[in-house]
Protein backbone atom coordinates (compact mmCIF):
# COMPACT_ATOMS: atom_id res chain seq x y z
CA UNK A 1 -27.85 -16.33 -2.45
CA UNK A 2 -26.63 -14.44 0.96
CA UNK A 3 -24.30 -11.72 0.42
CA UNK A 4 -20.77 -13.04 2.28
CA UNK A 5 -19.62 -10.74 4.43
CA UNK A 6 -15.93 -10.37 4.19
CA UNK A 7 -13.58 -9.17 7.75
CA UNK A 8 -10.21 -7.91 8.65
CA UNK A 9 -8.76 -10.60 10.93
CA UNK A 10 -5.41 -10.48 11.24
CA UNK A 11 -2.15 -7.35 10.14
CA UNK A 12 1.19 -7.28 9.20
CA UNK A 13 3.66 -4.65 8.13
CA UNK A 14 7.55 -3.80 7.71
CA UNK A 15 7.52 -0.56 6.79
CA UNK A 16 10.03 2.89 6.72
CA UNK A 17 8.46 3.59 10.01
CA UNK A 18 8.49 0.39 11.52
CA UNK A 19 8.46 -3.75 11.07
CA UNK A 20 5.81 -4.46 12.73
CA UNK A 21 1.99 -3.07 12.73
CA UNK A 22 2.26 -1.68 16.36
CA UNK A 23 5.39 -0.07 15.70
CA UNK A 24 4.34 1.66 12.62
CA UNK A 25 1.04 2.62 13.74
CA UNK A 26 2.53 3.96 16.64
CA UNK A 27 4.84 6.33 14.55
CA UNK A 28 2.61 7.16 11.97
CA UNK A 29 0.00 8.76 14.68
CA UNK A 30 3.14 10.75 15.94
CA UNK A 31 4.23 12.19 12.69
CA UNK A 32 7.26 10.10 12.37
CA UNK A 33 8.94 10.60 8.64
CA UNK A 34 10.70 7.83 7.42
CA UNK A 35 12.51 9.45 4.68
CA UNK A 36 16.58 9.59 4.69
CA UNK A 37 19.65 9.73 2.78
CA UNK A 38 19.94 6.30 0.83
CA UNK A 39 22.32 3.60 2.25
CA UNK A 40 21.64 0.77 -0.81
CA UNK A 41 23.89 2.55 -3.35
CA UNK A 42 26.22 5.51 -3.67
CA UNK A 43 23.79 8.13 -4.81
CA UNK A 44 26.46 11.36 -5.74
CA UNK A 45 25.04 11.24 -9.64
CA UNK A 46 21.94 11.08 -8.95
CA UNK A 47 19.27 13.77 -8.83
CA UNK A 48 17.99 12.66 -5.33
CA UNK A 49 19.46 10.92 -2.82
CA UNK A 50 16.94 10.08 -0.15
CA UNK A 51 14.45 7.59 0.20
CA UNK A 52 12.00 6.07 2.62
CA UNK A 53 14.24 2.80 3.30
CA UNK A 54 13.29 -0.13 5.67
CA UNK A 55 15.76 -0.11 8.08
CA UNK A 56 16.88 -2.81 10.93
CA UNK A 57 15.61 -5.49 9.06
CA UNK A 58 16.35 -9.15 9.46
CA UNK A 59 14.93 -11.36 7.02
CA UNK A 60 16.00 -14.56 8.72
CA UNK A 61 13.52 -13.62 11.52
CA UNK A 62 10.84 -15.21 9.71
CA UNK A 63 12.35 -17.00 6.98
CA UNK A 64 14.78 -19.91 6.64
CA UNK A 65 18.34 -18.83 5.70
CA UNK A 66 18.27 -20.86 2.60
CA UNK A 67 14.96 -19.08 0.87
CA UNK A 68 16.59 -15.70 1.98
CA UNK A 69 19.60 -16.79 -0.77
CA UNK A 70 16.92 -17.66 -3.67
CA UNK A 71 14.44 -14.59 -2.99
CA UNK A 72 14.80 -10.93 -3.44
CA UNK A 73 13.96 -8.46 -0.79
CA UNK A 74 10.63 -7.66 -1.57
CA UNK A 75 9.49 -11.19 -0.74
CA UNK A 76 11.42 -10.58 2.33
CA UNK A 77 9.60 -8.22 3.04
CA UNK A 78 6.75 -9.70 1.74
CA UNK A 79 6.78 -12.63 3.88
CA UNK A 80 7.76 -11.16 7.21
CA UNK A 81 4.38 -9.18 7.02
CA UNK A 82 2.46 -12.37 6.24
CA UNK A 83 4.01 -14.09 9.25
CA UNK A 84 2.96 -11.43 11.50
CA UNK A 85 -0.90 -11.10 9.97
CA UNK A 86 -1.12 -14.81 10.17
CA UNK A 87 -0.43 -14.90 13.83
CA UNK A 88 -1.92 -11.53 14.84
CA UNK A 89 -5.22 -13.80 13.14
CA UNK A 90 -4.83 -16.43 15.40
CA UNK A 91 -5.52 -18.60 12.48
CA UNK A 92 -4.39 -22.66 12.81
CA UNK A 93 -3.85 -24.14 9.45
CA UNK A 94 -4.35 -27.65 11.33
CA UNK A 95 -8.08 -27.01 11.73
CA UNK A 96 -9.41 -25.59 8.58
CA UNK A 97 -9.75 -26.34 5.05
CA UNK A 98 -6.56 -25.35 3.40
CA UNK A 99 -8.20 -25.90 0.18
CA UNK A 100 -10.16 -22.67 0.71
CA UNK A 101 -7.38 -20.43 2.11
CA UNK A 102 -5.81 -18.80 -0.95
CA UNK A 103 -2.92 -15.90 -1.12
CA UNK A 104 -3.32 -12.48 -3.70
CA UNK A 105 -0.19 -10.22 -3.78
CA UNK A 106 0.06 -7.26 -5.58
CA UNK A 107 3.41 -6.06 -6.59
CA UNK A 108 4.40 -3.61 -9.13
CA UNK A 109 7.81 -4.11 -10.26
CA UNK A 110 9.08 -7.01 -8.62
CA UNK A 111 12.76 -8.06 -8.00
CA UNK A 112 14.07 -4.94 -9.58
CA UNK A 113 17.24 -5.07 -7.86
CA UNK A 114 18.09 -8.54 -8.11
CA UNK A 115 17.97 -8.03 -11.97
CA UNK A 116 19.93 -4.95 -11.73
CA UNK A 117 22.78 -6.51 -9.74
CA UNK A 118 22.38 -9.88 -12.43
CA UNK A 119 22.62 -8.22 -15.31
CA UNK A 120 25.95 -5.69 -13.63
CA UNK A 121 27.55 -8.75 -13.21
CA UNK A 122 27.07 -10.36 -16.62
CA UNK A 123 28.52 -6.68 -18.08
CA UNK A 124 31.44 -7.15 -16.19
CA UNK A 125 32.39 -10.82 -17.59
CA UNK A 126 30.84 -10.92 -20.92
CA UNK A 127 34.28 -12.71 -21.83
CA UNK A 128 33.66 -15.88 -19.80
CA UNK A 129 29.86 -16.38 -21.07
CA UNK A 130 26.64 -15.55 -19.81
CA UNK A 131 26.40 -16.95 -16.18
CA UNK A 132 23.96 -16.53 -14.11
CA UNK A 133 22.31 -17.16 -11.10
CA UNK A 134 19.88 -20.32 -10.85
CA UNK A 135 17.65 -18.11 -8.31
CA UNK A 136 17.57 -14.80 -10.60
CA UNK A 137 14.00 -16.18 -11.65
CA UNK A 138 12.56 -16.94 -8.47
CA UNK A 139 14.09 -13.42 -7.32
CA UNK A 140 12.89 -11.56 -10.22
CA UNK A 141 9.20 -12.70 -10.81
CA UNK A 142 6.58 -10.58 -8.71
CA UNK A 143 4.65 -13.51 -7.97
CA UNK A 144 6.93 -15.00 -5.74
CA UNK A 145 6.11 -13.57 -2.39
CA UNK A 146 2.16 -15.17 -3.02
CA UNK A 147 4.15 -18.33 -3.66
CA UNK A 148 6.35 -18.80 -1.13
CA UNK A 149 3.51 -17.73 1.73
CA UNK A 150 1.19 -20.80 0.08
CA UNK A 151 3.90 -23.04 0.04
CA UNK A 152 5.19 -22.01 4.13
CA UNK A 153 1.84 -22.70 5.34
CA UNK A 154 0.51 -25.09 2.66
CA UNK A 155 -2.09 -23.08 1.86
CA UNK A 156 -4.24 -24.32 -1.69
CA UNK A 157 -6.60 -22.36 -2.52
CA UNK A 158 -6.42 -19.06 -4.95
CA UNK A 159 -2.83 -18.04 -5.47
CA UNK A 160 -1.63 -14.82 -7.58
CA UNK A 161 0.14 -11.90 -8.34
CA UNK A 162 -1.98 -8.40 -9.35
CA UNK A 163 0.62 -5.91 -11.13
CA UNK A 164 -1.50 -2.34 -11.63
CA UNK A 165 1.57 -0.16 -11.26
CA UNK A 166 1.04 2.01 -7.59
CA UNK A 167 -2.74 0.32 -7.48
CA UNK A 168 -1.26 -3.22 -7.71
CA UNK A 169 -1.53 -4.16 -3.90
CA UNK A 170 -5.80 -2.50 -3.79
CA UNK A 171 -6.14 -4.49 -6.31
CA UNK A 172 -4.81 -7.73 -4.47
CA UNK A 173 -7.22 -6.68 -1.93
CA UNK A 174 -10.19 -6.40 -3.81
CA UNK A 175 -9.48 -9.52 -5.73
CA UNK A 176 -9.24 -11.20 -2.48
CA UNK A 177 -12.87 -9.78 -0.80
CA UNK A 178 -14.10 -10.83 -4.77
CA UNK A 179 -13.03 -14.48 -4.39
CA UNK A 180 -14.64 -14.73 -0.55
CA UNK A 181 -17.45 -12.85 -0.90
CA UNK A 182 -18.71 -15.55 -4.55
CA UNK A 183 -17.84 -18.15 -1.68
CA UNK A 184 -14.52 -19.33 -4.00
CA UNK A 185 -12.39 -19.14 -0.40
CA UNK A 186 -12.90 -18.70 3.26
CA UNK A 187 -9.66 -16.86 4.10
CA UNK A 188 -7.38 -15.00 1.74
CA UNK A 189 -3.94 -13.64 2.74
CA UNK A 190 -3.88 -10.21 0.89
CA UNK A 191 -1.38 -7.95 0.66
CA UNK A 192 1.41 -6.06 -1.29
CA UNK A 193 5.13 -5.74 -1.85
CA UNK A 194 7.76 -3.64 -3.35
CA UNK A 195 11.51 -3.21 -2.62
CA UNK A 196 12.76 -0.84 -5.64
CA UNK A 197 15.63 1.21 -3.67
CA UNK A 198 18.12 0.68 -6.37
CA UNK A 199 19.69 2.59 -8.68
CA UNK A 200 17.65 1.42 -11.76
CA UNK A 201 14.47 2.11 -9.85
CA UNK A 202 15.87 5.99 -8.56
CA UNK A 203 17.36 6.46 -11.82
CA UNK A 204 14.37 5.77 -13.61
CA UNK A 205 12.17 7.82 -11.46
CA UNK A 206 14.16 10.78 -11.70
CA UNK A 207 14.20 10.49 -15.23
CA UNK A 208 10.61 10.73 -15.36
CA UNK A 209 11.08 13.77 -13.14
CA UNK A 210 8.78 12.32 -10.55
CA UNK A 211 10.85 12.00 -7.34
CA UNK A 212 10.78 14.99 -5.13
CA UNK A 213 14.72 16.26 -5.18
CA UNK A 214 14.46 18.21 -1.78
CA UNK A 215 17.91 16.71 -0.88
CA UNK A 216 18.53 18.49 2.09
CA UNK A 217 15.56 18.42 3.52
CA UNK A 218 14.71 14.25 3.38
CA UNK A 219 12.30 14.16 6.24
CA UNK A 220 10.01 17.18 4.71
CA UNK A 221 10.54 16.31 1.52
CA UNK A 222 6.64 14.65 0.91
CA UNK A 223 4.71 17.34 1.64
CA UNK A 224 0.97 16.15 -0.37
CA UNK A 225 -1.33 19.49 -0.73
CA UNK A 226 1.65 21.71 -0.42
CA UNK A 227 2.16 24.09 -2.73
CA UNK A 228 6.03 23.57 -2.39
CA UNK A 229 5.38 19.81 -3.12
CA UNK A 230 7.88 18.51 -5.97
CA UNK A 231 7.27 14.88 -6.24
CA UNK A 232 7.09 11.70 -4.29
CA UNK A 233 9.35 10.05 -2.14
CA UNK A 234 10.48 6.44 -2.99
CA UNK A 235 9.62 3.94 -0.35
CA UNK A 236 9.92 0.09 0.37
CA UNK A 237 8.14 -2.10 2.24
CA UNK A 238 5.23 -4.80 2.96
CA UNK A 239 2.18 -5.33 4.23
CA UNK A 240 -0.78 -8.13 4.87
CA UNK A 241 -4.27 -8.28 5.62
CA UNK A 242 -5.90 -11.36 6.39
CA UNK A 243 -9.24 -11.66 4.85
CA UNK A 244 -11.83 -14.03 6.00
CA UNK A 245 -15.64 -14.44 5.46
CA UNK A 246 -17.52 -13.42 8.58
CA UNK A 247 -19.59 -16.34 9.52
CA UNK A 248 -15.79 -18.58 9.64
CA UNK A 249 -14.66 -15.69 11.50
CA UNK A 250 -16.89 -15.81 14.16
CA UNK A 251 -17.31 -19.23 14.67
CA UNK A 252 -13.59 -19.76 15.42
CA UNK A 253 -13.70 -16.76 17.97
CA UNK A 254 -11.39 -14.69 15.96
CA UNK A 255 -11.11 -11.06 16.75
CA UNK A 256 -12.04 -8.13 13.81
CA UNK A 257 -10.38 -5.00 13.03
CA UNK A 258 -13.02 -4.05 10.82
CA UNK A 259 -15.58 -5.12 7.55
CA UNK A 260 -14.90 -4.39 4.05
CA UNK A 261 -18.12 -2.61 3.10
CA UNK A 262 -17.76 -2.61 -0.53
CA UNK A 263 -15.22 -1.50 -3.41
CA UNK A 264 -14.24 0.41 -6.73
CA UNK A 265 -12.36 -0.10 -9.95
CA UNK A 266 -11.70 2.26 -12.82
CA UNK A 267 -9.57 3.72 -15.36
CA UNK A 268 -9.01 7.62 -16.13
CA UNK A 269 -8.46 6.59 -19.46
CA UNK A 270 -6.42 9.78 -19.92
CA UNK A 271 -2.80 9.73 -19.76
CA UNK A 272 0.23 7.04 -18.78
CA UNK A 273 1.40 9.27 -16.25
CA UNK A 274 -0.36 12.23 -15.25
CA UNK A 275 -4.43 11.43 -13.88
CA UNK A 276 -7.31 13.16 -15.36
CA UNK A 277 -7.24 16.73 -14.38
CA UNK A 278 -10.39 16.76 -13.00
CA UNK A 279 -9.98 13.56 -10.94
CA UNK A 280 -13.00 12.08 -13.17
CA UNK A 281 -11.58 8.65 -12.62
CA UNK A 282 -11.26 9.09 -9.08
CA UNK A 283 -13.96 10.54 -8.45
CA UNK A 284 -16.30 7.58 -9.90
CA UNK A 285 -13.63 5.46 -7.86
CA UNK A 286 -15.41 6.50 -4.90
CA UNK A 287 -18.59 6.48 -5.62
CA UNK A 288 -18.15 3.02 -6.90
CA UNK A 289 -16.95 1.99 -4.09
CA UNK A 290 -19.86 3.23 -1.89
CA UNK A 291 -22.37 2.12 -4.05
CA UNK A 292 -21.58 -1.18 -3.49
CA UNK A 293 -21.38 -0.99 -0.20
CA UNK A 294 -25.28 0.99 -0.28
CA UNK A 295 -23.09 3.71 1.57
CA UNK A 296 -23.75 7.30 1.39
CA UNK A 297 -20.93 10.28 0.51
CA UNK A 298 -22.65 11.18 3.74
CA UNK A 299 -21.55 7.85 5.72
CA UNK A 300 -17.50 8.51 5.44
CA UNK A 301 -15.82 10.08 7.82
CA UNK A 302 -12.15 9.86 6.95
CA UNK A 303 -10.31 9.15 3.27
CA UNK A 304 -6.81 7.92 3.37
CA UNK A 305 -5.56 9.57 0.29
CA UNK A 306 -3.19 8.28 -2.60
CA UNK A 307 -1.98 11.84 -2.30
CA UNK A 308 1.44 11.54 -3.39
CA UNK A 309 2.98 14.58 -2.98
CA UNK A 310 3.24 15.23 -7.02
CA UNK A 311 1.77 18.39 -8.60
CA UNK A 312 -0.93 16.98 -10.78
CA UNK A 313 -1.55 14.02 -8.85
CA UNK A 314 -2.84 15.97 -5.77
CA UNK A 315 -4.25 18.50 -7.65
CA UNK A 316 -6.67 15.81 -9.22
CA UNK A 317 -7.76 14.05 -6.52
CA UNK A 318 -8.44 17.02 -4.25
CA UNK A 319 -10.87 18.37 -6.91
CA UNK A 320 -12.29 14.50 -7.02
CA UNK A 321 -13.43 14.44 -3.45
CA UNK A 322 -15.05 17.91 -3.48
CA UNK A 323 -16.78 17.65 -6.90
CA UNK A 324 -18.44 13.79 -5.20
CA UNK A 325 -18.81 15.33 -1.36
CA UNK A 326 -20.47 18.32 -2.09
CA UNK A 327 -20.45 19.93 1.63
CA UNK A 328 -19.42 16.77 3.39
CA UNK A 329 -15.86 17.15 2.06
CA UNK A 330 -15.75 19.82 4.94
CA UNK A 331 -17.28 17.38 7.21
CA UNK A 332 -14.94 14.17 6.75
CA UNK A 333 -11.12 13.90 7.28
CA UNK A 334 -8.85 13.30 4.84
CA UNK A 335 -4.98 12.32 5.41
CA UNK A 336 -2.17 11.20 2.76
CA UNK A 337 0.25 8.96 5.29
CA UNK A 338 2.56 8.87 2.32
CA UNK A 339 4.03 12.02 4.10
CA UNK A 340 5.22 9.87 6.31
CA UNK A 341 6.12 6.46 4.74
CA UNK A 342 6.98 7.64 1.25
CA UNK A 343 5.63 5.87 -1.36
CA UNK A 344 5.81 2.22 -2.00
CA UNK A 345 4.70 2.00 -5.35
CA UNK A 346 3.12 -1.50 -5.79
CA UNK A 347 2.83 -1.94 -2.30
CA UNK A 348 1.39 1.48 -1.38
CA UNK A 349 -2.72 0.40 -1.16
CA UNK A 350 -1.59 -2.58 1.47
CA UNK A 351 0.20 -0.42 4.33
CA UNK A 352 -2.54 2.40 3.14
CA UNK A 353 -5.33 -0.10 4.07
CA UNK A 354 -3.58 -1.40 6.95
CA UNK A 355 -3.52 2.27 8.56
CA UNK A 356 -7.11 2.57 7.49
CA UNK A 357 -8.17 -0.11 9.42
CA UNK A 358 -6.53 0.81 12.77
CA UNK A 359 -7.84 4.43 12.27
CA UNK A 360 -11.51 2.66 11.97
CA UNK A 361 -10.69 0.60 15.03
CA UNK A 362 -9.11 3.40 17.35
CA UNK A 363 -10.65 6.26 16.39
CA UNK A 364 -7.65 7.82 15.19
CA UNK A 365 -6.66 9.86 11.95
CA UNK A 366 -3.11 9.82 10.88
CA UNK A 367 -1.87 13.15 10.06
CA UNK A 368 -0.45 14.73 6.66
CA UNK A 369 2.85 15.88 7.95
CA UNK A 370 5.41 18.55 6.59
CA UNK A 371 2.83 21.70 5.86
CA UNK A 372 3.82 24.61 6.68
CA UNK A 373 1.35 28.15 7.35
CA UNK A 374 1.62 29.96 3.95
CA UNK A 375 2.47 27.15 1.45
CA UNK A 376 -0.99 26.59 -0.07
CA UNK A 377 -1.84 25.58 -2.99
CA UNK A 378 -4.79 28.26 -4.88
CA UNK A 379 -6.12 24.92 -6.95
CA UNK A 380 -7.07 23.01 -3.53
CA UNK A 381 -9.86 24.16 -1.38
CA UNK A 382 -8.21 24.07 1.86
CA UNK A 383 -11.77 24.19 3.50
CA UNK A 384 -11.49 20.41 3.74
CA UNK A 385 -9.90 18.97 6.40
CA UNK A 386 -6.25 17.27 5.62
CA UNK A 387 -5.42 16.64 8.82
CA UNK A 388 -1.75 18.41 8.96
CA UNK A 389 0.80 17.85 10.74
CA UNK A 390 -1.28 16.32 13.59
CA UNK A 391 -3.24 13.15 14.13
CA UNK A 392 -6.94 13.69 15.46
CA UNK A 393 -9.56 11.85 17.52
CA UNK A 394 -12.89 10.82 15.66
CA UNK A 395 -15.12 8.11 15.57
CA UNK A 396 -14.24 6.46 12.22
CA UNK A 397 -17.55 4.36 11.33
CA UNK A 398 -16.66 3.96 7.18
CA UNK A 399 -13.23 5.20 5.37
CA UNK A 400 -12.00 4.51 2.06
CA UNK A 401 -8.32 4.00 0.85
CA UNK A 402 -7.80 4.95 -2.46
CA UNK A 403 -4.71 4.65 -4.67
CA UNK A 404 -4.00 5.40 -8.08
CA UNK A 405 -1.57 3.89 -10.34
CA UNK A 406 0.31 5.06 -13.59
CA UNK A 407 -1.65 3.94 -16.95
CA UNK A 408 -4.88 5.43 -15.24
CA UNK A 409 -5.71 2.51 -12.99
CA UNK A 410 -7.96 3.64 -9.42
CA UNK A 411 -8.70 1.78 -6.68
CA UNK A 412 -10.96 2.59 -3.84
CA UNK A 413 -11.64 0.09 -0.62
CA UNK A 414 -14.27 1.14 1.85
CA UNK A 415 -14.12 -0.07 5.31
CA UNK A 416 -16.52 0.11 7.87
CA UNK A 417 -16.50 -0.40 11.51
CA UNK A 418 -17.77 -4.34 12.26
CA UNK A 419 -21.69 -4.65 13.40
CA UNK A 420 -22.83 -8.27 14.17
């Protein structure tokens, strides 16, 4: 059987640096932080108060006043990105088989703060019984957002959530290129989700002593391969890629960002937190990734990072990319965007792989932002290139987005620029 050949057709994004792909893409080449003090809740017990918030947003833009009552925000968000991927595609649902257009969204958490502000309610009048909302469900369950895009555009083909903590959304992707590629769909809607600003999601986070508390300094507060670095910054946000197999691609005249060359799953096995030291799950990420692909270490030219901007996490993966690119780690780029956009968790590998793409297409590498001369960490070899503080001009041929979640999940997507 002929290997299908899966494509990048269409983007979508609302992001901390901007609701639409052009806009973010935009900032993210200039270094734009999207980190601030947070406006969802008062924040004066909490250990941090920033966050990398969406901001401007306007749900009822894209979606029908009514759904906006019955869904949490992360399906706002959710759907707005699928809205804009869909028509940045060019796709018409009128002429082709809906039956073989499916919809995989990864989310992590899910309506976190539609349960939070459910369950503060039904605290406050325990007295009167438990009443609650009819929509706390369809707000709460992750797989909402794949729903309600299936049911807008009446799509019928595969339709599910992936939950993999920070990996959830890479793994929607590569679940997606899976089902197209064994010929189970022609077009998948892929993406990611996550809208965990709340003060169960902060709360929790800084209770696990993994948000960076750099509280008066919001903006320079992710700082991956810093030595100053003291944890990641929470983000929300959304993001789509439509995938489609090449062949339907090109016969409806659609244009490509770029091809997904091949991909990579494993676990560290290690810890429910922290990543293997060493980056030994990581590192065979990679090279899974490539070897499906019948790539090379010596075929990449830029790595969008998970780099999180958390001690050990950095740390790890830093050591995983020299230890599998020998010498061509000095050759290759590598950028964590995350210093820009924070990170959103469950929806992190989606606006990760959207950035990839447009690097691959324009020749562009995002920068790290917020190092400074002097804060260098002695446990990364700062011989590789990590792209700080300003974006650079390459020709991008193959990258790979990776991204890591907790309970040692890795994901690694290689993209490569589109040959006929």
């Amino acid at each position: 059987m002929k290997q299908r050949r899966v494509v990048v057709t269409g983007l979508g994004a609302v992001s901390p640096i901007g609701n639409d792909v052009p806009t973010m893409w935009e900032n993210a080449i200039n270094g734009v932080s999207g980190a601030g003090p947070i406006t969802r809740f008062d924040t004066y017990l909490f250990k941090t108060t920033f966050a990398c918030e969406v901001k401007d947003f306007d749900p009822t833009a894209s979606m029908d006043r009514r759904d906006v009552r019955k869904l949490d925000v992360d399906t706002h968000y959710g759907f707005a990105s699928a809205v804009e991927a869909i028509n940045d595609s060019g796709l018409d649902f009128e002429k082709v088989d809906t039956m073989r257009v499916g919809v995989i969204y990864g989310e992590g958490i899910g309506g976190l703060s539609a349960l939070e502000d459910e369950m503060r309610a039904y605290a406050l009048n325990q007295e009167s019984g438990p009443r609650f909302s009819p929509f706390l469900m369809t707000k709460m369950i992750s797989d909402m957002t794949a729903g309600i895009i299936s049911i807008r555009y009446g799509l019928k083909g595969p339709n599910y959530v992936t939950t993999s903590a920070c990996a959830s959304s890479s793994n929607a992707i590569i679940d997606a290129y899976d089902q197209i590629r064994l010929g189970r769909a022609d077009v998948i809607i892929a993406g990611g989700a996550e809208a965990a600003i709340c003060q169960t999601g902060v709360g929790a986070f800084n209770a696990m002593h993994a948000l960076s508390v750099r509280n008066d300094d919001p903006k320079g507060a992710s700082r991956p391969f810093s030595k100053s670095r003291d944890g990641f910054v929470m983000a929300e946000g959304a993001a789509t890629l439509i995938l489609e197999e090449y062949e339907h691609a090109v016969a409806r005249g659609a244009k490509i960002y770029a091809e997904i060359a091949g991909t990579g799953l494993t676990a560290d096995a290690y810890h429910i937190t922290a990543p293997h030291p060493e980056g030994e799950g990581a590192c065979r990420v990679m090279k899974a990734a490539l070897d499906e692909a019948g790539l090379s270490i010596n075929d990449v030219d830029y790595i969008n990072v998970h780099g999180t901007s958390t001690y050990a996490g950095d740390i790890a993966e830093a050591k995983a990319i020299a230890t599998l690119f020998g010498d061509h780690a000095y050759k290759l780029n590598i950028s964590s965007t995350k210093s820009m956009t924070g990170h959103l968790l469950g929806a992190a590998g989606a606006i990760e792989a959207v950035l990839t793409v447009l690097a691959v297409r324009d020749g562009i590498i995002p920068p790290t932002i917020n190092h400074e001369e002097g804060d260098e960490d002695p446990e990364i070899d700062y011989r590789m290139n990590f792209t700080f503080n300003k974006a650079q001009k390459r020709e991008v041929k193959v990258a790979l987005s990776n991204t890591f979640g907790f309970g040692g999940h890795n994901a690694s997507i290689a993209f490569k620029k589109i040959e006929g």
